[in-house]
Protein backbone atom coordinates (compact mmCIF):
# COMPACT_ATOMS: atom_id res chain seq x y z
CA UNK A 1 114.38 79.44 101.87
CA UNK A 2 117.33 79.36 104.61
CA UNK A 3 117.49 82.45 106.72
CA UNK A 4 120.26 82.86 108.94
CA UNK A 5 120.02 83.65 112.51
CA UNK A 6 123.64 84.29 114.12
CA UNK A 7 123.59 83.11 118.00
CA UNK A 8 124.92 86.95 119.02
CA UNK A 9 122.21 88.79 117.21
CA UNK A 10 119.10 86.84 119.03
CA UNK A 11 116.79 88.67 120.65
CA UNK A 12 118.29 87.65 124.62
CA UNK A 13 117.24 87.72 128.34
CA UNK A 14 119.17 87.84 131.10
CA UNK A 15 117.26 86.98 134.72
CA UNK A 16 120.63 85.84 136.50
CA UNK A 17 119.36 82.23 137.15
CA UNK A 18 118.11 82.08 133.83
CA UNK A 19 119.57 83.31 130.38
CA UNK A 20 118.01 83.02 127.54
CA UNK A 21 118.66 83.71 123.50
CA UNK A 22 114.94 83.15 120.92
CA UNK A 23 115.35 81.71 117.56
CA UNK A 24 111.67 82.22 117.82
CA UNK A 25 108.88 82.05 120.45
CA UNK A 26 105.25 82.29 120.45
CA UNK A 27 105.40 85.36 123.32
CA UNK A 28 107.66 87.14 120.42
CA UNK A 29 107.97 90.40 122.28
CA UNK A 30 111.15 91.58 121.07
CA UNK A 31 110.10 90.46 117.31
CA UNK A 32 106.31 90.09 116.19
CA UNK A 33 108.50 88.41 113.06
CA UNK A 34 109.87 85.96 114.73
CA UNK A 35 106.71 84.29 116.49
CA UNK A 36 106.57 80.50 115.62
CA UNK A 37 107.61 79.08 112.86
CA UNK A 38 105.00 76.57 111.25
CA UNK A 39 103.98 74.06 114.20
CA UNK A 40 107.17 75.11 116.07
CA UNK A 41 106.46 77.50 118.87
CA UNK A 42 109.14 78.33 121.27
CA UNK A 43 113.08 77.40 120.01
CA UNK A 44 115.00 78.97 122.97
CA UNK A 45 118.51 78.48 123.87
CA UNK A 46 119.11 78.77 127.59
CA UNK A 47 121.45 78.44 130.42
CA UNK A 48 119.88 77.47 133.47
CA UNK A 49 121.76 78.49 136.73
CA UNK A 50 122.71 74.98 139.64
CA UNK A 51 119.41 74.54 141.59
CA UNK A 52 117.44 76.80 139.78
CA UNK A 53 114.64 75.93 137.31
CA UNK A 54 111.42 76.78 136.00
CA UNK A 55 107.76 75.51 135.35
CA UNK A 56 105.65 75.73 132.31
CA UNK A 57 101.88 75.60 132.11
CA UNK A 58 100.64 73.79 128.86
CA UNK A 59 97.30 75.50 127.74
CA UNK A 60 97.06 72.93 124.50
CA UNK A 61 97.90 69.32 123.89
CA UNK A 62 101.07 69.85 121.80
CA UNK A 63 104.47 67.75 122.51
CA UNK A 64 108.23 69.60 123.41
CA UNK A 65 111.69 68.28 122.96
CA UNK A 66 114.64 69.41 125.60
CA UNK A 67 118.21 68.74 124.92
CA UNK A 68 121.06 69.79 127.68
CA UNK A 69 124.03 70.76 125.08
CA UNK A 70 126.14 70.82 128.49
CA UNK A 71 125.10 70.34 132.41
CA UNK A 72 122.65 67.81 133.83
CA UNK A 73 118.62 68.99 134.35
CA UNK A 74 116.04 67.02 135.71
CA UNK A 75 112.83 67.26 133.36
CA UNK A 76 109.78 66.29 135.66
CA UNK A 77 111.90 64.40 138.27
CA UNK A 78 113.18 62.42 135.22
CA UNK A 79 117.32 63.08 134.95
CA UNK A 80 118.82 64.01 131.53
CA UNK A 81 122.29 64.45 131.27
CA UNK A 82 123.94 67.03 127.98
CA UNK A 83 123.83 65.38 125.04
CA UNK A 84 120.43 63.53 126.05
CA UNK A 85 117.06 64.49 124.85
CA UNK A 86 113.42 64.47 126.44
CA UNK A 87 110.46 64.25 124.54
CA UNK A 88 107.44 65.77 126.18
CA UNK A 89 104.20 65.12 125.63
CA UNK A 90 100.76 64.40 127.35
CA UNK A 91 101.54 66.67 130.45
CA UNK A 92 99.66 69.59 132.27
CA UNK A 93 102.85 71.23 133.65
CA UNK A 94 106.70 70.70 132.74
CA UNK A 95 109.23 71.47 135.46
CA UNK A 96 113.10 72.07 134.15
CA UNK A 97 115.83 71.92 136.94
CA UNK A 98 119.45 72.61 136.76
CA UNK A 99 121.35 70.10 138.66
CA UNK A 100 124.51 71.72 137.90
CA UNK A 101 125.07 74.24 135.39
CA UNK A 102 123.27 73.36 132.39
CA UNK A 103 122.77 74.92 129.02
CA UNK A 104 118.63 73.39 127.40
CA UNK A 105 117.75 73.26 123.82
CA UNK A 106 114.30 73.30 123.92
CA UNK A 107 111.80 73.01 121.01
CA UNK A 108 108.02 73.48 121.61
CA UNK A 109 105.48 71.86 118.80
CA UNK A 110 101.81 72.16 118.52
């Protein structure tokens, strides 16, 4: 099965510093339907705003890939420029910082 999901009609966020459109996530508050998919939990597309970031708590050994489509973010003190991908895995806490502006791909996997 192949169902469609067209970028404008995700559910979306809007903090200023961060703004963000779900594919799916395993909060799912704006869709019980769309929470996870599989052993996929979070598939977010985000913008992240210069010198701004976030950190995430892991609660469960599972492993994450981040992609910048556009912008430079520093993963963990570890650089990655757009087009360049981070595989996650074996960490307590992930920090995501914008070096400039920056627009993440990030995919969360049990």
């Amino acid at each position: 099965m192949i169902e469609r999901r067209p970028f404008h009609e995700l559910p979306s966020e809007d903090l200023g510093w961060l703004k963000a459109r779900r594919h799916f996530s395993s909060a799912a508050k704006d869709d019980p339907s769309r929470s996870g998919w599989g052993c996929m939990r979070v598939w977010n597309d985000e913008e992240i705003a210069p010198n701004a970031g976030f950190a995430l708590q892991v609660h469960e050994p599972r492993l994450a890939y981040l992609v910048p489509s556009t912008g430079t973010v520093d993963v963990n003190g570890v650089r990655i420029h757009a087009r360049d991908g981070a595989a996650i895995k074996d960490v307590d806490m992930v920090t995501i910082t914008a070096i400039e502006d920056a627009d993440v791909l990030m995919v969360d996997v049990l």
